[in-house]
Structures are given as C-alpha cells and as structure tokens.
Protein backbone atom coordinates (compact mmCIF):
# COMPACT_ATOMS: atom_id res chain seq x y z
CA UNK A 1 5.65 -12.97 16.97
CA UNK A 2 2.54 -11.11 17.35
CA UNK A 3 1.84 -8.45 19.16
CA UNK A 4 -1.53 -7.49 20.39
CA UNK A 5 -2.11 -3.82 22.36
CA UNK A 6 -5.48 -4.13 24.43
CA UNK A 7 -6.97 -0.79 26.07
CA UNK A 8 -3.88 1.30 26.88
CA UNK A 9 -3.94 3.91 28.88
CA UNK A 10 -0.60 5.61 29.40
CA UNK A 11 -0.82 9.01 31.83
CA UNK A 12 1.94 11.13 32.91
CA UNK A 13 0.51 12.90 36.05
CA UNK A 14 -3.08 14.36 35.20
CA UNK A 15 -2.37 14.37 31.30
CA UNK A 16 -3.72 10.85 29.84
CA UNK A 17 -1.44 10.94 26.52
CA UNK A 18 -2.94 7.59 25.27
CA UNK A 19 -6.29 6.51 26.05
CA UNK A 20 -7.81 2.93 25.65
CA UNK A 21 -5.80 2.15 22.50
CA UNK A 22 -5.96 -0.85 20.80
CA UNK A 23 -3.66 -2.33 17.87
CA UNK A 24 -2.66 -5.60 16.57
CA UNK A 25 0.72 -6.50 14.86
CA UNK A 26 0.80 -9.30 13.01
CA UNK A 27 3.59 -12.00 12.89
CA UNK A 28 6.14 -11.19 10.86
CA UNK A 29 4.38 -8.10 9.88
CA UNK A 30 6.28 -4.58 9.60
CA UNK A 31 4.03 -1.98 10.99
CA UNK A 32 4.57 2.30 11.38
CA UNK A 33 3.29 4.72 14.09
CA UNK A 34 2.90 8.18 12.31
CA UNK A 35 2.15 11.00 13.17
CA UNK A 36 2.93 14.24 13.69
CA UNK A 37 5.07 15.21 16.98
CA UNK A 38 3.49 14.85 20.22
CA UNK A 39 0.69 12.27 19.18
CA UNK A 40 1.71 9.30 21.40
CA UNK A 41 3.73 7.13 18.73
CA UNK A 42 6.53 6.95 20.91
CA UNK A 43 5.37 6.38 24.21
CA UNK A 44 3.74 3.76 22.37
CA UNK A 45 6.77 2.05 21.39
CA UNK A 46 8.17 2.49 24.81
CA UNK A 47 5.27 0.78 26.48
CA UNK A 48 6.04 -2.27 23.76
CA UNK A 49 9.70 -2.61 24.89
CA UNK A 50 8.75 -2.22 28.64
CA UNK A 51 10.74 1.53 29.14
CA UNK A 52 7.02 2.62 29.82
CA UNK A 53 4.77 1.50 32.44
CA UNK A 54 1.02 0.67 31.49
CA UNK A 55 -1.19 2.83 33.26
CA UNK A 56 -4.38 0.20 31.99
CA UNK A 57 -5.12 -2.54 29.79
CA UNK A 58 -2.48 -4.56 28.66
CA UNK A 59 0.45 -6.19 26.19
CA UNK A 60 0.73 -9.75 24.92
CA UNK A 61 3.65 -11.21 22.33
CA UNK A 62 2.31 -14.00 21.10
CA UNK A 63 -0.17 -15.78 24.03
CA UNK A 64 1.96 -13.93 26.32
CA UNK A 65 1.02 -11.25 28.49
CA UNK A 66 3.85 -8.92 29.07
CA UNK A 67 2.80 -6.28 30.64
CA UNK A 68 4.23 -6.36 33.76
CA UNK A 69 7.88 -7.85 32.07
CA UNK A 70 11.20 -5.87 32.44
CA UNK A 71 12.73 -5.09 28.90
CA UNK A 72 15.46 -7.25 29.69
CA UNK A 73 12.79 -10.45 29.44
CA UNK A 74 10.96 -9.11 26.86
CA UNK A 75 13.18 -10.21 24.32
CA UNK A 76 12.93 -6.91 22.12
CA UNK A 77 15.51 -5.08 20.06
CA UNK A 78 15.23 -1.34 20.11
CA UNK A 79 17.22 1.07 17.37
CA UNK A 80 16.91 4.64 19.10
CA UNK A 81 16.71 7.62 16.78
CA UNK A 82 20.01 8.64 18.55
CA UNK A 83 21.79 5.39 17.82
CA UNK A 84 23.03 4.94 21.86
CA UNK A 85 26.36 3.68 20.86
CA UNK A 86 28.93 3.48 23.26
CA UNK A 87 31.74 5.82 22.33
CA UNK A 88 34.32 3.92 24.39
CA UNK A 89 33.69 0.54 22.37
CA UNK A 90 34.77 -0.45 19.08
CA UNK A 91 31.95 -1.48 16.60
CA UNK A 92 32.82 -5.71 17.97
CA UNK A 93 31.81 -4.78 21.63
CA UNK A 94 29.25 -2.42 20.52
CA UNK A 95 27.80 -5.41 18.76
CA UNK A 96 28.17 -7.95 21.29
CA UNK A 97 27.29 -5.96 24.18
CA UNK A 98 24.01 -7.87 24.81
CA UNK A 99 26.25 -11.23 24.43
CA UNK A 100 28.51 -10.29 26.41
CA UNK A 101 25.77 -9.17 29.12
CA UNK A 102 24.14 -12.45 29.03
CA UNK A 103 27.32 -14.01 29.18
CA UNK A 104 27.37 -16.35 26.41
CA UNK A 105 30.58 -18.12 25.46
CA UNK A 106 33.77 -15.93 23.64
CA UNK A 107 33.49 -18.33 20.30
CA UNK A 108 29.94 -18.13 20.05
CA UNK A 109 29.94 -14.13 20.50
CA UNK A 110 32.56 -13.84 17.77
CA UNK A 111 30.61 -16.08 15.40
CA UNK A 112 27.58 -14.20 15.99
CA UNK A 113 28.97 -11.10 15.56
CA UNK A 114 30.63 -12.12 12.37
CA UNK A 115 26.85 -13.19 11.14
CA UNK A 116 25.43 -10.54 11.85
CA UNK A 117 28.29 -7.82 10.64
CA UNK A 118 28.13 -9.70 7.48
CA UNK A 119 25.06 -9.47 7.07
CA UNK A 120 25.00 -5.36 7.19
CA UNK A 121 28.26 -4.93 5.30
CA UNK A 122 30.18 -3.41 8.59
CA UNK A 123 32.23 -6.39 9.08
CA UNK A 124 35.42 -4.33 8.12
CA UNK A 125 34.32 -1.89 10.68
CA UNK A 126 34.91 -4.03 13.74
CA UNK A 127 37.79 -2.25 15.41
CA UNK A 128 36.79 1.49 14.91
CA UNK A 129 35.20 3.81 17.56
CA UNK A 130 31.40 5.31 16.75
CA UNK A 131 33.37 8.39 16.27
CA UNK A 132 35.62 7.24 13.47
CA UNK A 133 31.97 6.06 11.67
CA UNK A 134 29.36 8.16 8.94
CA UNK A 135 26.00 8.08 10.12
CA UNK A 136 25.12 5.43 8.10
CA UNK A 137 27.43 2.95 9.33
CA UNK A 138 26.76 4.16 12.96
CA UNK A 139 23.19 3.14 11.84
CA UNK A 140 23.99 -0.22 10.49
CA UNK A 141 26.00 -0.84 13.79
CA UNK A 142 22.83 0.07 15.94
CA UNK A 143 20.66 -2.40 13.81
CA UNK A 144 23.68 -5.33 14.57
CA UNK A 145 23.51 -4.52 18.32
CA UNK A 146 19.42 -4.78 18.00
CA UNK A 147 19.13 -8.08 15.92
CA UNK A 148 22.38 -10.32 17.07
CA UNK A 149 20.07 -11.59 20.42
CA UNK A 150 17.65 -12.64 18.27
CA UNK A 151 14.78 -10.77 19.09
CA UNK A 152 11.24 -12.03 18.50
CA UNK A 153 10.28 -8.29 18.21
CA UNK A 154 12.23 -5.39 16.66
CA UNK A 155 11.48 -1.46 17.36
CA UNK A 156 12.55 1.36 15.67
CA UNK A 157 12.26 5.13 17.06
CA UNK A 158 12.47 7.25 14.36
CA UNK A 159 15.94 5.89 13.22
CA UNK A 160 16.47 7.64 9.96
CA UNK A 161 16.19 10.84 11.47
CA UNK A 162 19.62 11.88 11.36
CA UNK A 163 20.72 10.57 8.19
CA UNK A 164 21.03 12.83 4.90
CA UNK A 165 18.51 12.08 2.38
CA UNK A 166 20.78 9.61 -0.11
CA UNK A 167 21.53 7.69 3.40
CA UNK A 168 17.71 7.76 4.03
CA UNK A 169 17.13 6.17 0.85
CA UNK A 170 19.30 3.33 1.61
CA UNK A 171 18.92 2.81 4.72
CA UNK A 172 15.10 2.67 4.06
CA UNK A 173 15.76 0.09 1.61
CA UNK A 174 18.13 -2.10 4.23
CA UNK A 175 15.88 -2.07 6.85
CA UNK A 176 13.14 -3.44 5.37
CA UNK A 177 15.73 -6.43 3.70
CA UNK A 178 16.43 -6.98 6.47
CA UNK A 179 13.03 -7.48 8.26
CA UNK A 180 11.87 -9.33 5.03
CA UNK A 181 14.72 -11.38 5.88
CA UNK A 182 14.74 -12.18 8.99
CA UNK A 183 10.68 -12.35 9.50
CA UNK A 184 10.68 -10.44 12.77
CA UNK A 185 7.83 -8.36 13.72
CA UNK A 186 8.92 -5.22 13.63
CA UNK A 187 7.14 -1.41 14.69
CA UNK A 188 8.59 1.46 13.21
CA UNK A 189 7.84 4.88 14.55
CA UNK A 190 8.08 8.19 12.14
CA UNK A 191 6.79 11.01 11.11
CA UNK A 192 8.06 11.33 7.52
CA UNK A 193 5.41 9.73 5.33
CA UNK A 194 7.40 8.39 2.51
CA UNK A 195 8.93 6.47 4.92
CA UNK A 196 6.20 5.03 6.32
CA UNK A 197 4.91 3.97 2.94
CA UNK A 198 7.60 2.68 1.88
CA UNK A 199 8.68 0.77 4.54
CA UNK A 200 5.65 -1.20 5.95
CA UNK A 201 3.03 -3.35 5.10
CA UNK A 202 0.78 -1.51 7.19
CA UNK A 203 0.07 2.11 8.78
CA UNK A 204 -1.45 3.06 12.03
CA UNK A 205 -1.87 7.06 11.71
CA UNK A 206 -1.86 8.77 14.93
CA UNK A 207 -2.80 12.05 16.50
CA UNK A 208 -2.99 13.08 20.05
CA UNK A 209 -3.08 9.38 21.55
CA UNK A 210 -5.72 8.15 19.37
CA UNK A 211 -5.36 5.93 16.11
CA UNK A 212 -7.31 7.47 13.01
CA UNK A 213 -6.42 4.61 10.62
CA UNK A 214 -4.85 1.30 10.24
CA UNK A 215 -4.59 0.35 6.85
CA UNK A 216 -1.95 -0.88 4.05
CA UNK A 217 -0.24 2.59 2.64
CA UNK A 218 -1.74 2.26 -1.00
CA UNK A 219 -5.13 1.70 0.57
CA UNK A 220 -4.91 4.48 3.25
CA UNK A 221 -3.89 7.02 0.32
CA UNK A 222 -6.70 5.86 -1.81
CA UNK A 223 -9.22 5.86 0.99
CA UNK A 224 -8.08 7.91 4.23
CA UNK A 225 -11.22 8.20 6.46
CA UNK A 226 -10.57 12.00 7.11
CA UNK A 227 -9.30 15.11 5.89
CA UNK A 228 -6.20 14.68 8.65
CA UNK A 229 -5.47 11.09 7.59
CA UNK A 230 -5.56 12.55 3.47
CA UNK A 231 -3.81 15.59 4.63
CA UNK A 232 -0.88 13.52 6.37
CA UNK A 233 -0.61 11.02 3.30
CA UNK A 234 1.07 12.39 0.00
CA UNK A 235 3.76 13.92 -1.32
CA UNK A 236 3.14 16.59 -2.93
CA UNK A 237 0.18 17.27 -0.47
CA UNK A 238 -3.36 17.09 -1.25
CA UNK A 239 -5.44 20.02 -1.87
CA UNK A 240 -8.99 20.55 -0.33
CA UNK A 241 -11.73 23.02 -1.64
CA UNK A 242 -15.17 24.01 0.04
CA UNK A 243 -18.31 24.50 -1.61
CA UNK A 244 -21.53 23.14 -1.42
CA UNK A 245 -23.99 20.28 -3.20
CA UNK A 246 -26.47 21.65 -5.56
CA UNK A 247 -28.17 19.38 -8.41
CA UNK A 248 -25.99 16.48 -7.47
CA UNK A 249 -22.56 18.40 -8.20
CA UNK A 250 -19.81 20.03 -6.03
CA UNK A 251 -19.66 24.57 -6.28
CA UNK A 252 -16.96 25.96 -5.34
CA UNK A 253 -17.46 28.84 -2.71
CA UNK A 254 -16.63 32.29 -5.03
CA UNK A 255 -17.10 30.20 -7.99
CA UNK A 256 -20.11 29.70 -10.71
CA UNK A 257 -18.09 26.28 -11.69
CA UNK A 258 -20.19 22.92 -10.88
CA UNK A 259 -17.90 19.47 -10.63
CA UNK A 260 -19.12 16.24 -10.95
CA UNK A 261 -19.07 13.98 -8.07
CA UNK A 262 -17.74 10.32 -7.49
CA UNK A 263 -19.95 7.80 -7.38
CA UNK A 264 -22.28 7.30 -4.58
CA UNK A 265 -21.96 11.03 -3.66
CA UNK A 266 -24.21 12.10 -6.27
CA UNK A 267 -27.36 12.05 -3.82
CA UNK A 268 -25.82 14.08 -1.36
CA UNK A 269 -28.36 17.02 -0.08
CA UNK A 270 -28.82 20.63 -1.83
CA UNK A 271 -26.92 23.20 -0.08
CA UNK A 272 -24.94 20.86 2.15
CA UNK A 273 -21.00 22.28 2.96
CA UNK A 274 -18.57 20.17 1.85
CA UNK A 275 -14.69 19.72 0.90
CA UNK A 276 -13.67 18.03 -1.86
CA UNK A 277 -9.81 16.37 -1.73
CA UNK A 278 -7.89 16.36 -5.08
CA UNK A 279 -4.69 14.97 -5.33
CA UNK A 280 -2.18 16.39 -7.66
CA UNK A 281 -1.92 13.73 -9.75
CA UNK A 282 -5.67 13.80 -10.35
CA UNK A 283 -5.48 17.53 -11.86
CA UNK A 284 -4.45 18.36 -15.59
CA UNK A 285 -4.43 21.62 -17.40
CA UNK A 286 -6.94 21.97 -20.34
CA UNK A 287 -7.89 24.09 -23.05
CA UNK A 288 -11.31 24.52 -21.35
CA UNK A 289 -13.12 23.22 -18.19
CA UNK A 290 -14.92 24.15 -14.90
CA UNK A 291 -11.85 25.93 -12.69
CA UNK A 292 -9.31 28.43 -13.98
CA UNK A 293 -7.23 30.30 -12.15
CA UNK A 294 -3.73 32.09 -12.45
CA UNK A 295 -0.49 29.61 -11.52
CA UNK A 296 0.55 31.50 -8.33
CA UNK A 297 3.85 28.90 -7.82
CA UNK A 298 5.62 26.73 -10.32
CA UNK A 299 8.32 24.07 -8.03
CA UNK A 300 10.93 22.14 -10.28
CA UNK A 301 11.13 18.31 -9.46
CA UNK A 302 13.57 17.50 -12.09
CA UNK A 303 11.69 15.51 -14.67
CA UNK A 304 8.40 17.51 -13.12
CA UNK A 305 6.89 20.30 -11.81
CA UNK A 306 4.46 20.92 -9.17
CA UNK A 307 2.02 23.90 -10.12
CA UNK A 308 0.18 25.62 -7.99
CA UNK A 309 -2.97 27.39 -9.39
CA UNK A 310 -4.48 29.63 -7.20
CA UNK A 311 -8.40 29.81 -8.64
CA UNK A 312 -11.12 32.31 -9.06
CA UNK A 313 -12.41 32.95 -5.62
CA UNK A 314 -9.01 32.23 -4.13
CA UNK A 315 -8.74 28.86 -3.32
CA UNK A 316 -5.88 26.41 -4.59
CA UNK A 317 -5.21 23.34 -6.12
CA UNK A 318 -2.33 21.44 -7.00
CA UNK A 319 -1.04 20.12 -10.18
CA UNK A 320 1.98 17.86 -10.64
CA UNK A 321 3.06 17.17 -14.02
CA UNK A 322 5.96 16.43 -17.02
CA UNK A 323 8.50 19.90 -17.15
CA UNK A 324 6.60 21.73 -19.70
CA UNK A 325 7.60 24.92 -20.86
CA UNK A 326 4.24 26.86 -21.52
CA UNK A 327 2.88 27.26 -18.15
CA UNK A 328 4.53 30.21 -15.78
CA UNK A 329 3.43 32.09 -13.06
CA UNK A 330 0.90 34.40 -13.38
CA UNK A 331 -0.35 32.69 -16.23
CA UNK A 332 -4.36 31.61 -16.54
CA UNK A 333 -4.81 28.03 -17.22
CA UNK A 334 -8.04 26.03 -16.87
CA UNK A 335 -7.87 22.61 -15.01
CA UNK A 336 -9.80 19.38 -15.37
CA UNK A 337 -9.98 16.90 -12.38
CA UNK A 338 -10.26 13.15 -12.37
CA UNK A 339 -13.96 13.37 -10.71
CA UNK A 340 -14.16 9.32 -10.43
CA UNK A 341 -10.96 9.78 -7.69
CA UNK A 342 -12.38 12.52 -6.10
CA UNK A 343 -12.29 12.50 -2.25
CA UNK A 344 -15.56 13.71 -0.83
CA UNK A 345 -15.66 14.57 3.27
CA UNK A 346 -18.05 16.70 5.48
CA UNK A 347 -17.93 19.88 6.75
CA UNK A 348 -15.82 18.07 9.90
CA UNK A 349 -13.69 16.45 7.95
CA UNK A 350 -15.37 12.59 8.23
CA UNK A 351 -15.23 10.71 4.54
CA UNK A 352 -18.19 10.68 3.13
C-alpha cells in the first residue's frame, strides 16, 4: 500500500516541529526516517499510524485519505522501541491480542498465531511471560503482535534500540525477511545509520522537521546534497577540509599543498572558500604526495585500522585501511586522495 504525506504541518502549542512536509512511500517499499534526536522522525511516524493529529495537509494509503481515521481503522502495525508487551500475558495472548480485540473466532486465532509464531521462530515460546524472554525474543514477539492482523502498513520506532549489537545484527537481518516477505510497506524510524542502510530501499534524512534527502542509501552516500546529509552517512565518518580555489585546484587553509578537483569543479572561481569531503576509504598513505601530516590516532577494527592523520596546518583526515604494522602515532606519513570521488560543497555546506 502506498503511502503519500502531502504538506504536514504538525505543531505542539507555538512550536511548529514539522512544517509542510511532503514524502511518498512506495508500495511494498521499505523506507527510514533518520536523523538525529529531536528532528521530527517520530512524530512523523505517529501522524502515519493516527497517535498524532495533523495540524495541515494531509495522509492517504493508497487513494485513501486518512487523515482524519482513528488508528484502530487505519489498519497499521506499530513495533514501539519499548516493545509494549503486556507483562500479565503469555507470548499466545500477547500475539493474539488484536484477534482477540476484534473478536475473531478461537480456531482461527490459534491458527493465526501458529502462522505467524512460525514464521519468527517463537512458536516454542507461547506460554512464557515477557519477563521470562531475552530481548530478542521480546522483539520477535512485538513484530508477531504487529503483523498477525495483516496490516497493509507496518511502522517501526526505533525498535532495535535496546538490543545488544549481535541481536542488532540479526534482528536487522529478520526484519527486513520479513518485509521482503510479506511485501508490506513498511517506515522505519532510526537514528543509527548502518541501520538505515542496511535495512531499506530508500532514506529520507531528517533534521529539525525538514527532509534534506530522499534517496537509495548507496546513492545518498555517493551523492549527499550537503555537508549534514555526508556528515550523517558513513561509518567511519567523513572528513571535511577548508581551503580555497586557485588555478582550478583545492588549498588547504595553512597549507602550500594544491589537490586536484573532480570533474566539473575544475572551473570553480579563484579565491572562492570551500570544503572538500573525503571519505576514508578514498585516502591512502604514500611515499610522496600533496598532504602529510603526523597520525594523531590509530583505532583497531580487527582486520583494519582507522588512522587518523592530523595535517600540516591542523586539520584532519581519515584513513581506513588493512592492519599494517608500519604506521603509529606520531609518525609522518604523506596521503594521496582519490580526487575523481572527491565531494566538493560551499562555504554553507550546499553540494556543489
């Protein structure tokens, strides 16, 4: 089912929080909110599932305007980042709750319930408490209770939040089986990145009510729009440097070294301020070439490292690369940078 966000406006007294937003998700599609904390993501998701009013504009599923629906007729499953079990029920009435609410018949509940158990590997679960559970297969439960009404929509607040980073990983990995699986069109709000990228076939980045970006994750890290979207996007983090154009190259401020720029950026004017973005990946040590610097922070990654060279004039990049052993901090080492994948943005942080 699609979902289609028109002009919404969500206040909360004389603070507007979200202002004349507009977002599309497609059928079937899995889509994430991030952004950092406080930018609107959730309220978003709680105007979706009707736990919001809309202050303007509107909400359709499918040809459908909802907007003025109860979440009871919206037809949405919501997985809370707090799980909302009831501690009084066993997993089997967790799960059937909404069933049993609508008041469907006993042999159809239990089949259901067996379905969808089954299909999250909790079906051996059925008579425990949510106390007697790991956080995982409280999880798992919180998914069953979302999906076994059949949603046409399914909304997830930040739902790996509590989970250790092994159940993370799997969970990830579930969730989007699941969704794959099932087709539903499904929002998922975080701010971790990876998951995010991992998860979805599309981003909306967010900050302070307003989306920056919409775009698949490999195409949003390749081309963010803006410093923040490049800045939110990576793991380890971008670095950014500021200099100025002269002769159709990039100086670093403090520095005599001149960088080639990606093409198209070559015409840019003398003696305009800009920042370059250079991703980690894009940065290798070298015998020779135009930055050196002293490695101010060396961060083991197992079968890597992530090097941090602080450079002549003080500003730093980032290197990630194989465990070597003849690089340590203090040492000097010159770097070379993969100028054709080069990020180029103005003094304000626009992509130029």
């Amino acid at each position: 089912m699609r979902i289609l966000i028109e002009n919404f406006t969500k206040r909360f007294g004389a603070d507007t929080v979200i202002d004349a937003m507009n977002l599309e998700v497609a059928d079937g599609e899995m889509l994430a909110l991030l952004g950092p904390s406080g930018c609107g993501k959730s309220t978003t998701l709680f105007a979706v599932c009707g736990l919001h009013v809309v202050d303007d504009g509107r909400i359709l599923f499918g040809d459908e305007d909802v907007t003025g629906w109860s979440p009871q007729r919206r037809n949405v499953g919501v997985v809370f980042q707090s799980y909302a079990l009831y501690p009084h029920m066993n997993v089997f009435d967790n799960v059937a709750f909404p069933l049993q609410v609508k008041r469907e018949p006993g042999p159809a509940i239990r089949r259901r319930v067996s379905e969808i158990t089954a299909m999250l590997e909790i079906e051996h679960l059925l008579e425990r408490l949510p106390a007697h559970l790991s956080g995982g297969q409280q999880q798992r439960v919180a998914l069953a209770r979302a999906l076994i009404r059949r949603p046409g929509v399914l909304l997830l607040d930040e739902p790996l939040a509590n989970l250790d980073a092994r159940l993370r990983l799997d969970m990830r990995s579930e969730i989007r089986r699941l969704q794959r699986e099932t087709g539903i069109t499904a929002i998922l709000v975080t701010h971790d990145q990876v998951e995010a990228m991992s998860m979805c076939d599309r981003i909306a980045i967010m900050d302070r009510g307003h989306v920056h970006q919409i775009a698949s994750p490999a195409d949003m890290y390749r081309n963010p729009v803006s410093t923040f979207v490049a800045g939110f996007l990576g793991n380890p983090p971008i670095a950014f440097l500021s200099g100025r154009v002269r002769g159709g190259r990039f100086w670093l401020d403090g520095s005599t070294a001149g960088i080639d720029l990606p093409g198209g950026c070559e015409a840019l004017e003398d003696g305009r301020e800009i920042r370059l973005g250079v991703r980690p990946e894009h940065v290798r040590p070298a015998d020779s070439g135009p930055l050196s610097g002293k490695v101010s922070f060396v961060e083991t990654h197992g079968r890597e490292n992530l090097y941090d060279v602080t450079l002549n004039g003080g500003q730093v990049l980032r290197s990630i690369q194989p465990v070597r052993g003849d690089i340590a901090p203090g040492q000097t080492v010159h770097c070379r940078l993969d100028t054709d994948k080069l990020l180029v943005f103005d003094r304000e942080g626009t992509r130029l």
